[in-house]
Protein backbone atom coordinates (compact mmCIF):
# COMPACT_ATOMS: atom_id res chain seq x y z
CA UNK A 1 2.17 13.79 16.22
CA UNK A 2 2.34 10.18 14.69
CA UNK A 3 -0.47 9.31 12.08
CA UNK A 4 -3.28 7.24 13.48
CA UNK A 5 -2.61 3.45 12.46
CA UNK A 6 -4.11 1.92 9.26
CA UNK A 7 -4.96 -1.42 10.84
CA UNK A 8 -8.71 -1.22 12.51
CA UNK A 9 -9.07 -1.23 16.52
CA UNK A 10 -10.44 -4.78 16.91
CA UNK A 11 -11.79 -4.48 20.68
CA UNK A 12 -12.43 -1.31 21.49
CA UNK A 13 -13.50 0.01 25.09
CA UNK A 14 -14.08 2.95 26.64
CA UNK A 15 -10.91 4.10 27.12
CA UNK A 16 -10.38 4.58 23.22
CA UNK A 17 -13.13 7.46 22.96
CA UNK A 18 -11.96 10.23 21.00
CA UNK A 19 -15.16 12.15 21.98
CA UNK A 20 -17.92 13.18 19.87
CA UNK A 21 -20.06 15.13 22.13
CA UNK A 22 -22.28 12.69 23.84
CA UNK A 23 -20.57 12.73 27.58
CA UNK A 24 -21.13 8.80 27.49
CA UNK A 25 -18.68 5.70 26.70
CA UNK A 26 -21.37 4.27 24.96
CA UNK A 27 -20.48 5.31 21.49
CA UNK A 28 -16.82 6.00 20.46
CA UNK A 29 -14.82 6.88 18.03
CA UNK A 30 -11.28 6.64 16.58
CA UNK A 31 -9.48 6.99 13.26
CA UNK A 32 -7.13 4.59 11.84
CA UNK A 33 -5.22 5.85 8.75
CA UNK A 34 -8.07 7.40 6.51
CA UNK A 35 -11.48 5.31 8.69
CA UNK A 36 -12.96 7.36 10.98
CA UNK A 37 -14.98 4.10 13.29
CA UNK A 38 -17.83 4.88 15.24
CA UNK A 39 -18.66 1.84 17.33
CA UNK A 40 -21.97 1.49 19.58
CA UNK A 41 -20.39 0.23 22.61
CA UNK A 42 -23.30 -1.08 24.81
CA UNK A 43 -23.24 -5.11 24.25
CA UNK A 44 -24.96 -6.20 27.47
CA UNK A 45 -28.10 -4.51 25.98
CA UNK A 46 -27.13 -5.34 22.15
CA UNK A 47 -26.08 -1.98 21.51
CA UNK A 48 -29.38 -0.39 22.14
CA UNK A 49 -29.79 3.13 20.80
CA UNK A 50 -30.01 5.79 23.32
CA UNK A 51 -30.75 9.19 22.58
CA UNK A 52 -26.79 10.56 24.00
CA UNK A 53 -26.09 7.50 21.56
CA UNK A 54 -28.50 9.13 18.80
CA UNK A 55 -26.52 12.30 19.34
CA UNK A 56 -23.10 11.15 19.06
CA UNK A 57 -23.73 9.46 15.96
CA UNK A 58 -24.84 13.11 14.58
CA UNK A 59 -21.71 14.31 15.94
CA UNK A 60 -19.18 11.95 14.65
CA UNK A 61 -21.17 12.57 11.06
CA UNK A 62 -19.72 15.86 11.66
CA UNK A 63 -16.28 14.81 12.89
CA UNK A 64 -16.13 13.02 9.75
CA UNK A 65 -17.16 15.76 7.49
CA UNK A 66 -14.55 18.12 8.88
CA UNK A 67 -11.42 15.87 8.97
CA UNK A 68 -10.09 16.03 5.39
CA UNK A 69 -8.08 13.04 6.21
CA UNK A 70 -11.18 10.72 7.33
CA UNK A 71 -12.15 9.47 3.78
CA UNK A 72 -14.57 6.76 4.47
CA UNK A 73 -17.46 6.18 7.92
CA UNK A 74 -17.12 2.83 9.35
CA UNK A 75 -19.91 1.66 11.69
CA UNK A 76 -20.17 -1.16 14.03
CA UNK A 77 -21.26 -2.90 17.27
CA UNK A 78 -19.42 -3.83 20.41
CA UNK A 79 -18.92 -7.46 21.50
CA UNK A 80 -19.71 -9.14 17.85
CA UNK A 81 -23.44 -10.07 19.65
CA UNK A 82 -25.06 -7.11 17.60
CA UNK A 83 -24.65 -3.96 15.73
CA UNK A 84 -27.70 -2.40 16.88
CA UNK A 85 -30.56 -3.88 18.11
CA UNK A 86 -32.89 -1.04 17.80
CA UNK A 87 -34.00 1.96 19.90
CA UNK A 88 -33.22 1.37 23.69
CA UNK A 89 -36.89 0.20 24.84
CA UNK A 90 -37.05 1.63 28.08
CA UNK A 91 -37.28 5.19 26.49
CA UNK A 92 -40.74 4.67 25.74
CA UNK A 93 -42.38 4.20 28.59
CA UNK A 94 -41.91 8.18 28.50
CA UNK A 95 -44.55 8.54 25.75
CA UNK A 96 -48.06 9.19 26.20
CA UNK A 97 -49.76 9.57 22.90
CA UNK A 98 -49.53 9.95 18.96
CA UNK A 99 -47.18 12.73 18.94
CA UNK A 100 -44.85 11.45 20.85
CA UNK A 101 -44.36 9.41 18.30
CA UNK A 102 -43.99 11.83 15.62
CA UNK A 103 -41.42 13.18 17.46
CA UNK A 104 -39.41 10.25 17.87
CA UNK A 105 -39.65 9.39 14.25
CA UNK A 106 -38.68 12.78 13.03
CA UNK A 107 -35.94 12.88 15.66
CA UNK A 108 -34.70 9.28 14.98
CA UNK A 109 -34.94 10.25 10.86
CA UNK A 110 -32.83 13.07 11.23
CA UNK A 111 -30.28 11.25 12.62
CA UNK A 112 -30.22 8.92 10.01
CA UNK A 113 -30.52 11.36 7.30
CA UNK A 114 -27.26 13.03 8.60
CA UNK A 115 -25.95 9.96 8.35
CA UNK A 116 -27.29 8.90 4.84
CA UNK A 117 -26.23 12.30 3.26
CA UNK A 118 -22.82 12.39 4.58
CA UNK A 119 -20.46 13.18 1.69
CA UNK A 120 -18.36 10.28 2.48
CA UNK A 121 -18.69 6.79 2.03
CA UNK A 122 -20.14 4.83 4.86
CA UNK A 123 -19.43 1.06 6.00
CA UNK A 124 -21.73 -0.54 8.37
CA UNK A 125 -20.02 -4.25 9.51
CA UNK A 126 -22.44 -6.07 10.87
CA UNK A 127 -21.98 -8.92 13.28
CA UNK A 128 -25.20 -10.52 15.11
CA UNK A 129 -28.08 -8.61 15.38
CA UNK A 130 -29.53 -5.36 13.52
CA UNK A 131 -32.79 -4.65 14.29
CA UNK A 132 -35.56 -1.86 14.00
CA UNK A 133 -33.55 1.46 14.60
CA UNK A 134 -30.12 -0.26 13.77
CA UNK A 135 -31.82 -1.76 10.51
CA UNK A 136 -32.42 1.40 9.56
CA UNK A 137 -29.18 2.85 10.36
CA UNK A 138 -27.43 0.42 8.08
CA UNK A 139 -29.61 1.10 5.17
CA UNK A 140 -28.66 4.24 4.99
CA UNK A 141 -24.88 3.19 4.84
CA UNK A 142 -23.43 2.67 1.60
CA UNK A 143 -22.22 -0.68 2.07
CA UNK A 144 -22.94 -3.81 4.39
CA UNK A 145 -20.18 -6.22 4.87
CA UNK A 146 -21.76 -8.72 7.11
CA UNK A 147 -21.05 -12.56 9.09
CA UNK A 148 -23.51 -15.52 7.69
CA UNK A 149 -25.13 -15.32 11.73
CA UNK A 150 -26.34 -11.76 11.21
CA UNK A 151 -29.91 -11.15 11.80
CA UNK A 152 -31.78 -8.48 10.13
CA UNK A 153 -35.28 -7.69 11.27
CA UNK A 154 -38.28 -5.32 12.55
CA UNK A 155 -40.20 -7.75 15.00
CA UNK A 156 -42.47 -4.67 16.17
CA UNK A 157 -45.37 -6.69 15.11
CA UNK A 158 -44.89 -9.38 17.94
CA UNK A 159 -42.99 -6.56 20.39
CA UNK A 160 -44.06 -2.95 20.41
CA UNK A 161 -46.91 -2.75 18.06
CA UNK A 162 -45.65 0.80 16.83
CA UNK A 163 -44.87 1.37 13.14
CA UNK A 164 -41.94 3.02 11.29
CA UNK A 165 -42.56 6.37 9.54
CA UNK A 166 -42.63 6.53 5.56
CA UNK A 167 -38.80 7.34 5.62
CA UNK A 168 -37.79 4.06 7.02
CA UNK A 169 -40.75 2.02 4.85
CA UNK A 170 -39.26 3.82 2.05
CA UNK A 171 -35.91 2.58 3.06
CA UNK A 172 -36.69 -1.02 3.35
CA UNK A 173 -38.66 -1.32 -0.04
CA UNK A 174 -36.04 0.60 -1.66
CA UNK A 175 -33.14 -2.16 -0.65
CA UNK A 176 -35.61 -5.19 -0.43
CA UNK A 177 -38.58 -4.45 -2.70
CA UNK A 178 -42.37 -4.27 -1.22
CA UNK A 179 -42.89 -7.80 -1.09
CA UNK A 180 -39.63 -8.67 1.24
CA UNK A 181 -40.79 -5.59 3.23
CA UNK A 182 -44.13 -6.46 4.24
CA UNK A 183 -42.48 -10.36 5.21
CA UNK A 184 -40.09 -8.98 7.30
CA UNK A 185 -43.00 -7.05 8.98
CA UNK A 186 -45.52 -8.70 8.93
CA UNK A 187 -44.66 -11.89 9.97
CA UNK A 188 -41.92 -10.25 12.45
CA UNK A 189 -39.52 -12.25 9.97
CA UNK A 190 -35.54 -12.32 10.98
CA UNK A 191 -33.50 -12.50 7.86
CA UNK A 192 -30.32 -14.46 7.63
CA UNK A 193 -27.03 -12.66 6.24
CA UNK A 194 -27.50 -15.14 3.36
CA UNK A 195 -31.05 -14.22 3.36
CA UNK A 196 -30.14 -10.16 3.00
CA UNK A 197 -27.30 -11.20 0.59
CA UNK A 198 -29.12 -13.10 -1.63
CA UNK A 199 -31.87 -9.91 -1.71
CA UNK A 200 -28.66 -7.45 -2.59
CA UNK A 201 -29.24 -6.05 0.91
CA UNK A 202 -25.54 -6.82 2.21
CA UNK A 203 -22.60 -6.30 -0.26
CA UNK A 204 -20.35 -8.88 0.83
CA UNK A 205 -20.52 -12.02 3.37
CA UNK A 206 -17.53 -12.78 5.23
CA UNK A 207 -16.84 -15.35 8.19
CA UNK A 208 -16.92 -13.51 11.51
CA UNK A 209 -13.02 -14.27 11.84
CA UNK A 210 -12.59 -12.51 8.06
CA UNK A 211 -15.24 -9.34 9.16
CA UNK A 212 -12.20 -6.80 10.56
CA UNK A 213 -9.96 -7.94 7.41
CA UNK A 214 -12.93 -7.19 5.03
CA UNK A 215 -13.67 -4.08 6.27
CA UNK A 216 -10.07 -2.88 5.88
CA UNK A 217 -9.95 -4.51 2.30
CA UNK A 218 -13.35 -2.49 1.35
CA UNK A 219 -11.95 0.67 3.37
CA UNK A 220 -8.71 0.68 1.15
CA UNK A 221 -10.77 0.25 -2.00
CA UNK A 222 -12.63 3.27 -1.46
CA UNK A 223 -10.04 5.43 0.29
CA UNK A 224 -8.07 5.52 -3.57
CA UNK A 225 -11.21 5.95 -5.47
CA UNK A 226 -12.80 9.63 -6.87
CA UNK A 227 -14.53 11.32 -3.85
CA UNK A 228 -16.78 13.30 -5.88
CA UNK A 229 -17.23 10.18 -7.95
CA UNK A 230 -18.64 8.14 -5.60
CA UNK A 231 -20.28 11.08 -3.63
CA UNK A 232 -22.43 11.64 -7.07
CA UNK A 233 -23.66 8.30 -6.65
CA UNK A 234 -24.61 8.71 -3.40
CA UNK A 235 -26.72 12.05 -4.06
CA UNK A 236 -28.18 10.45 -7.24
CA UNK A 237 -29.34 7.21 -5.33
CA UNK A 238 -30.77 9.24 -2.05
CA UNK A 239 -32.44 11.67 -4.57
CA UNK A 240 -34.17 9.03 -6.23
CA UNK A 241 -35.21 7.63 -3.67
CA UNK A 242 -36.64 10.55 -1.79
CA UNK A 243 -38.39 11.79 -4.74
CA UNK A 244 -41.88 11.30 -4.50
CA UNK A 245 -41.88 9.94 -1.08
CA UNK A 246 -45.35 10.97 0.99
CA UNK A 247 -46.37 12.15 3.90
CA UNK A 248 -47.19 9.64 6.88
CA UNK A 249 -47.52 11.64 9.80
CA UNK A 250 -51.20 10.41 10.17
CA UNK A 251 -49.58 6.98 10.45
CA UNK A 252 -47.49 7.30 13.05
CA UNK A 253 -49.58 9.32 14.91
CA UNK A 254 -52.68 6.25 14.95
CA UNK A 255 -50.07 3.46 15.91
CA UNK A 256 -47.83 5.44 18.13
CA UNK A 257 -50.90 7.08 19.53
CA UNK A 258 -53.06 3.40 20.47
CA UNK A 259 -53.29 1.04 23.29
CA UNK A 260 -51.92 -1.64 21.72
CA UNK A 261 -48.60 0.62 21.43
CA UNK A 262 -48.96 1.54 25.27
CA UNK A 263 -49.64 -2.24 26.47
CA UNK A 264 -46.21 -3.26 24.29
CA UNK A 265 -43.75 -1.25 25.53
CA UNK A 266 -45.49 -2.13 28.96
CA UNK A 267 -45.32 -6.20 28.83
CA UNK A 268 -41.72 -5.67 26.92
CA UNK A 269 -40.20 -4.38 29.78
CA UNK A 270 -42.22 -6.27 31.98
CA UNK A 271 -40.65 -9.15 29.70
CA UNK A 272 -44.58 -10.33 28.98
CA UNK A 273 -46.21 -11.59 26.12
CA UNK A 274 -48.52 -9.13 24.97
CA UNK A 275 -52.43 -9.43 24.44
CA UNK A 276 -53.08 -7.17 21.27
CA UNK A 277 -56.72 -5.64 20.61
CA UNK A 278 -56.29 -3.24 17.61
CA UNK A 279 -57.19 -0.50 19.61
């Protein structure tokens, strides 16, 4: 058996899935030397989460976690348009009051919460767009190595009119502080790499040619450090964070629950401009 190859896949495709449960080509995975690289391969939609996608993510948090020879997650998107650009939209249109989006949120924060306490360090390289689900996905990584073009967002304001759930608020005021939170919301702001390096969001900004050599450079660096070391870190941080956060059920549940929510997703994928109410 040779030993996978240190240098990174740089174009991956279907054909290079290692399998981590899902049944689809839309996310794959495959180590090289000690990176395990789960890449969201669906760039005609962005990358768009869907749930098989939501579920191989879980499983290649496991993959990880059982290979002793996988010693640091990298994440990433397919065709250098986006790393994820949020929860596929379509999905929605299933919903048909507050608790479905309850649901969603708890089933979407598990997910990332697998990812977020994984005992190995995690990468996310971000190229293009990462937005809504996929913002949240790379706050929970441990690093963000990211191209000056990157946009980081949550337009729901001006798309969906949903909300996040307290997890993901907590998230985003925990990397960008309250006031860069509520901008990035409220005004359906998209932030710049520069933008999210300058607010300590994104570790390191590299030219989209430099991204792949960056990640391997960062990948190297944390293969030879302490595992327990920097998994200490990792606990302490999450703990912290996670401390005192609320409840917000009763959040979700109004937004996810109102018209306004049901007459977004509608115009969206009627590609409309919606008419909001506050109802």
């Amino acid at each position: 058996m040779t030993e996978p190859s240190a240098t990174p896949p740089t174009s991956p495709t279907p054909a290079t899935d290692t399998g981590t449960g899902t049944g689809t080509d839309q996310l794959l995975t495959e180590r090289h030397g000690p990176a395990l690289y789960v890449t969201f391969n669906r760039p005609a939609q962005h990358n768009a989460m869907t749930w098989a996608m939501y579920e191989g993510l879980v499983a290649a948090c496991e993959q990880a976690e059982a290979d002793d020879e996988v010693k640091v997650v990298v994440l990433r998107g397919a065709g250098g348009k986006a790393f994820i650009a949020g929860t596929d939209i379509t999905q929605f249109s299933e919903f048909s009051g507050g608790q479905d989006g309850v649901d969603y949120e708890e089933r979407i924060g598990a997910v990332a919460a697998r990812l977020e306490k994984l005992p190995k360090p995690t990468i996310a390289a971000v190229s293009g767009y990462c937005v809504g689900g996929g913002l949240a996905i790379a706050a929970v990584c441990d690093l963000r190595i990211a191209t000056p073009e990157s946009k980081f967002g949550v337009p729901i304001a001006r798309t969906l009119g949903n909300c996040l759930s307290m997890n993901t608020y907590s998230l985003l005021v925990h990397h960008l502080g309250p006031a860069r939170t509520l901008d990035l919301i409220m005004r359906a702001r998209m932030f710049t790499g520069e933008e999210a390096a300058a607010a300590g969001f994104v570790a390191e900004l590299v030219a989209a040619a430099d991204l792949d050599a960056a990640v391997e450079q960062a990948v190297e660096r944390l293969a030879g450090h302490a595992p327990l070391t920097m998994w200490s870190a990792k606990e302490a941080v999450h703990r912290l964070r996670v401390a005192n956060l609320p409840a917000g059920d009763d959040i979700v549940r109004t937004v996810f629950g109102s018209e306004d929510f049901q007459h977004g997703v509608a115009s969206f994928v009627a590609k409309e401009k919606p008419r909001w109410t506050g109802r």
